[in-house]
Protein backbone atom coordinates (compact mmCIF):
# COMPACT_ATOMS: atom_id res chain seq x y z
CA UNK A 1 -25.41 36.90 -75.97
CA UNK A 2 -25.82 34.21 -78.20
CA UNK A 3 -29.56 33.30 -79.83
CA UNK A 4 -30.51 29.73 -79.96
CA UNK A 5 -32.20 28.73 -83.28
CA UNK A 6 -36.16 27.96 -81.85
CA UNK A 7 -37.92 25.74 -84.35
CA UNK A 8 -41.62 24.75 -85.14
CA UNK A 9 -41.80 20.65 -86.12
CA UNK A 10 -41.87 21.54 -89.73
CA UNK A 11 -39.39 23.83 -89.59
CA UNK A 12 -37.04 21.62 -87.42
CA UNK A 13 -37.04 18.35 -89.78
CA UNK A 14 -36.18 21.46 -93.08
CA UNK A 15 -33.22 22.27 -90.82
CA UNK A 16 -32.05 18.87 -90.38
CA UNK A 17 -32.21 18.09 -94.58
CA UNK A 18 -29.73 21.39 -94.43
CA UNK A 19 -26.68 20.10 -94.05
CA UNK A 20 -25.76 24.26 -92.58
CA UNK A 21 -28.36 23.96 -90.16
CA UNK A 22 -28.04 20.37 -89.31
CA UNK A 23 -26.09 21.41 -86.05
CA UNK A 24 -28.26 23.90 -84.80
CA UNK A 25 -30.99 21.41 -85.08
CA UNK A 26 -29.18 18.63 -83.35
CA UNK A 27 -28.34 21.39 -80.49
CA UNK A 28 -32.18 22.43 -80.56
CA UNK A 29 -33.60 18.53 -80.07
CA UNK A 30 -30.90 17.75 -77.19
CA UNK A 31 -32.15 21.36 -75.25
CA UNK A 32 -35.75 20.55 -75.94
CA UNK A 33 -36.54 16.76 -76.32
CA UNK A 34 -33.53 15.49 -74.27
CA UNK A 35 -35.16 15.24 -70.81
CA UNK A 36 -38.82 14.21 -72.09
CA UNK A 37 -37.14 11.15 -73.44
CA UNK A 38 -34.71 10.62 -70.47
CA UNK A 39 -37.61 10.72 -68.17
CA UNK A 40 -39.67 8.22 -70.16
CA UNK A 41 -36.50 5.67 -69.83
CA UNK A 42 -35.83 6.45 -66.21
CA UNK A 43 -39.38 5.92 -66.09
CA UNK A 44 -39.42 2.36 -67.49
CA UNK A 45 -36.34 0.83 -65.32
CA UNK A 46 -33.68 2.50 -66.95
CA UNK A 47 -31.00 4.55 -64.88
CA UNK A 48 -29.80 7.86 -65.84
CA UNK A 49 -26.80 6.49 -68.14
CA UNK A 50 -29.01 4.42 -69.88
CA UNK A 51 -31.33 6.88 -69.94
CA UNK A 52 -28.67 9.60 -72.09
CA UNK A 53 -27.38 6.15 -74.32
CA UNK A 54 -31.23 5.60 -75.53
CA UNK A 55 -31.27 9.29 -75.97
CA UNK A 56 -28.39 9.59 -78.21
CA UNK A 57 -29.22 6.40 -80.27
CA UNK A 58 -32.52 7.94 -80.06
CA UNK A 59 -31.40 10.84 -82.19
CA UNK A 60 -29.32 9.46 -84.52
CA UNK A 61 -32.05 7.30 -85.91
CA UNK A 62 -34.42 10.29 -85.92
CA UNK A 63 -31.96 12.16 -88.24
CA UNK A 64 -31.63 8.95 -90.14
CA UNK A 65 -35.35 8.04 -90.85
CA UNK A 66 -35.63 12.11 -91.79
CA UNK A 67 -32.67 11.66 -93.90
CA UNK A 68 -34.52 8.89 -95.93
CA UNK A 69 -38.02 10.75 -96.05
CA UNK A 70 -39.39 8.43 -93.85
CA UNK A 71 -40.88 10.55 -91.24
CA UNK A 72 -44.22 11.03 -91.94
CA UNK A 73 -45.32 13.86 -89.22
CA UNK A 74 -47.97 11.42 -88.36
CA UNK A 75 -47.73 12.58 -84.97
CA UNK A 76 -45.12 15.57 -83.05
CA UNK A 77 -41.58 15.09 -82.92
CA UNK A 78 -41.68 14.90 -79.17
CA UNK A 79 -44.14 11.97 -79.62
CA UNK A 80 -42.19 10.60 -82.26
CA UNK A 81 -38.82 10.62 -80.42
CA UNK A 82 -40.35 8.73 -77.39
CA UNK A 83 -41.74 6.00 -79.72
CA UNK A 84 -38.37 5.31 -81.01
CA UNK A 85 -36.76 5.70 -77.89
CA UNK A 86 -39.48 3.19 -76.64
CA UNK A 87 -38.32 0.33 -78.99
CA UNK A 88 -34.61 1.30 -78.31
CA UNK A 89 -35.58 0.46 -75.25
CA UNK A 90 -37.55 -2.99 -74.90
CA UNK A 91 -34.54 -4.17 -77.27
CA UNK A 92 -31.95 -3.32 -75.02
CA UNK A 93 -33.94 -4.97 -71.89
CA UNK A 94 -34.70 -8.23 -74.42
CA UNK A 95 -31.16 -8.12 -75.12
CA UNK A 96 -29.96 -8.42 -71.43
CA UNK A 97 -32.42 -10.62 -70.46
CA UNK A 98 -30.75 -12.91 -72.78
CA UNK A 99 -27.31 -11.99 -72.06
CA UNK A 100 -28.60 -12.43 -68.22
CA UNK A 101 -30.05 -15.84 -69.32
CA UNK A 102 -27.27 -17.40 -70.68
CA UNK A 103 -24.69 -16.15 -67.92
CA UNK A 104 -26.97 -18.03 -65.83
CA UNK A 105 -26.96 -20.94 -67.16
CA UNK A 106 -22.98 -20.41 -67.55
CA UNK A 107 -23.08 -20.00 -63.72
CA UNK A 108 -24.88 -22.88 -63.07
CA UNK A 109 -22.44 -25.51 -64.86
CA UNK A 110 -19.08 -23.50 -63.40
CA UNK A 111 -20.58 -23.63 -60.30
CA UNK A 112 -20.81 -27.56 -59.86
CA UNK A 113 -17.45 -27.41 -61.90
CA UNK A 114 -15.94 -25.56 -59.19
CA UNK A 115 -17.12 -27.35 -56.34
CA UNK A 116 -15.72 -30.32 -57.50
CA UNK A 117 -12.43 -29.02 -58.21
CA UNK A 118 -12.90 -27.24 -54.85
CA UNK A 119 -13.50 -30.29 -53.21
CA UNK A 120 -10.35 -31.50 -54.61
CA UNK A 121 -7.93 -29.03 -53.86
CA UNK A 122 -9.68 -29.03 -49.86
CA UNK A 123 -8.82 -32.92 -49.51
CA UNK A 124 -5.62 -33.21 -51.34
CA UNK A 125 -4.01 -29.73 -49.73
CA UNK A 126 -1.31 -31.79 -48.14
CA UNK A 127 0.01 -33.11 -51.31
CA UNK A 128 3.05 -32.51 -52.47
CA UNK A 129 2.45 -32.60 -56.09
CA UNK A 130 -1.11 -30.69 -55.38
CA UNK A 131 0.97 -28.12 -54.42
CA UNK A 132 3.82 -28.08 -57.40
CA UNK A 133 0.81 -28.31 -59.67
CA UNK A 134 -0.64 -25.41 -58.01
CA UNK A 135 2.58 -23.07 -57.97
CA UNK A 136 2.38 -23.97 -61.81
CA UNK A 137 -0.64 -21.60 -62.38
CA UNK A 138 1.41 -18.58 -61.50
CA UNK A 139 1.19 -16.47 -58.10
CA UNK A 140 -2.17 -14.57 -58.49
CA UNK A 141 -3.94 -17.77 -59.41
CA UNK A 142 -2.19 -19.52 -56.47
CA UNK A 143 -2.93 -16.83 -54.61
CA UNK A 144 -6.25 -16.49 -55.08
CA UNK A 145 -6.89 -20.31 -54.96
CA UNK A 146 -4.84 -20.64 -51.26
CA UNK A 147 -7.38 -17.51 -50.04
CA UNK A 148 -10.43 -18.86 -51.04
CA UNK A 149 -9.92 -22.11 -50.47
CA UNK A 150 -7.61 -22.78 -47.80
CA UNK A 151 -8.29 -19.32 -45.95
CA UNK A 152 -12.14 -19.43 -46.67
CA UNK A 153 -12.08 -15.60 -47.24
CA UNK A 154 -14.87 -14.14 -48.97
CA UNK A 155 -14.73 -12.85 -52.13
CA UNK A 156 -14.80 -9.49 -50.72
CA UNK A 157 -11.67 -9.54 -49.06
CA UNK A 158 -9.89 -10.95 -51.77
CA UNK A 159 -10.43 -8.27 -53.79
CA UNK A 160 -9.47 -5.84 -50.95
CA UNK A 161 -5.81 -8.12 -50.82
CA UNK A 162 -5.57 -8.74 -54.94
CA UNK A 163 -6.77 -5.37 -55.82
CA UNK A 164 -8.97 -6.59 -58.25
CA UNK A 165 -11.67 -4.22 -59.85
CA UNK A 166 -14.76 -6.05 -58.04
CA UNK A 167 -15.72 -9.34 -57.17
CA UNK A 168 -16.67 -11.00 -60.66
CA UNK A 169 -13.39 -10.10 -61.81
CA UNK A 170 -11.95 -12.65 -59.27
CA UNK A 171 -14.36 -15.11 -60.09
CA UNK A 172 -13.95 -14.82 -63.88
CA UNK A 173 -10.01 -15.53 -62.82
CA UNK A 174 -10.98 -17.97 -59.91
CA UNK A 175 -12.36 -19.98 -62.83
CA UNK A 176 -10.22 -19.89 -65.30
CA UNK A 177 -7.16 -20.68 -62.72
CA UNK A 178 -9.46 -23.75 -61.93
CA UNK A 179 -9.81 -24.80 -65.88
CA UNK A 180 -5.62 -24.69 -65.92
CA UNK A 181 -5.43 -26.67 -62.53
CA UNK A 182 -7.57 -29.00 -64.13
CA UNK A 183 -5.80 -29.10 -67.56
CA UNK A 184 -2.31 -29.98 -65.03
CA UNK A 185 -3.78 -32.74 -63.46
CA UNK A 186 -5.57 -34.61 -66.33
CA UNK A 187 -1.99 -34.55 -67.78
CA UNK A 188 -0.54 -35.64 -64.91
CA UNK A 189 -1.37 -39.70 -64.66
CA UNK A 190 0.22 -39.83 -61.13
CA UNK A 191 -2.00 -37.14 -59.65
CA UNK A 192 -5.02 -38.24 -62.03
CA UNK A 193 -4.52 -41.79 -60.31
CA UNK A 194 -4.48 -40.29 -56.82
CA UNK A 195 -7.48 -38.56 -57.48
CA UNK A 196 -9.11 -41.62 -58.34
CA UNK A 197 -8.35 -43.47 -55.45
CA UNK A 198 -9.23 -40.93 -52.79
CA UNK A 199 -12.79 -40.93 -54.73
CA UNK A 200 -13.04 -44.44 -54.11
């Protein structure tokens, strides 16, 4: 039976400026630090996947900042990995509270994009060059435009018929079918006119 290498703190950060034992100390902090730090992320919001990402960034910065001589064994390792797992942290959850900002706002102007193309498509479904324009986009656009809008299915069962990963797959592609359609009819003066006159 194999013996794990066991290390003290001072002996651990030696190992990991040996570029021999440099394994063996990566294998030691996963067995012994690897669930303290999970459990602090889990902890703080995180789920279990982000939990092991932090973890492994974690770890590559530790070896890093040893690398450079910039650990200063001001406090354990254990303590020390948490802190930098910490920051990891609150700069991933800064970073998708931006992310989660912006696709907000994104959602809010597609959203009263959409309803007036929806609109659109609702009243003028009887028109014959609606429905050329429409054929146009290709059949899973027109498909997916004729079930939500003409069907009124819910997104859920139009990704059970398309076989679409999830739901914001189809909306990603709801929307972008909806930017061609309206690409088609702003170069279409006929249609464009149309429009115009059943908005009167």
């Amino acid at each position: 039976m194999k013996v794990e290498a066991q290390y003290d703190d001072v002996e651990l950060i030696a190992a990991i400026g040996d570029s021999k034992e440099l394994d063996k100390a990566i294998r030691f902090i996963y067995q012994h630090y690897s669930e303290s730090v999970c459990s602090f992320i889990i902890h703080h919001g995180g789920s279990r996947q982000d939990a092991e990402d932090v973890f492994q960034d974690t770890v590559v910065a530790f070896i890093d900042i040893v690398a450079k001589g910039k650990y200063r064994r001001e406090a354990s390792i254990k303590t020390f990995l948490i802190s930098v797992a910490r920051n990891i942290w609150l700069n991933e959850i800064k970073k998708r509270e931006r992310a989660g900002h912006r696709e907000k706002q994104f959602e809010l102007g597609r959203d009263q994009k959409e309803t007036d193309i929806g609109q659109l498509i609702g009243d003028l479904e009887n028109k014959r060059q609606l429905r050329e324009l429409v054929a146009k986009l290709g059949e899973s656009c027109r498909k997916i435009l004729m079930l939500f809008y003409y069907e009124n299915l819910p997104m859920k069962e139009i990704v059970d018929q398309m076989h679409y990963e999830n739901e914001q797959v189809i909306r990603n592609k709801k929307y972008k079918c909806l930017q061609q359609l309206t690409g088609f009819i702003k170069d279409n003066p006929l249609i464009a006119k149309q429009i115009n006159e059943t908005y009167k």
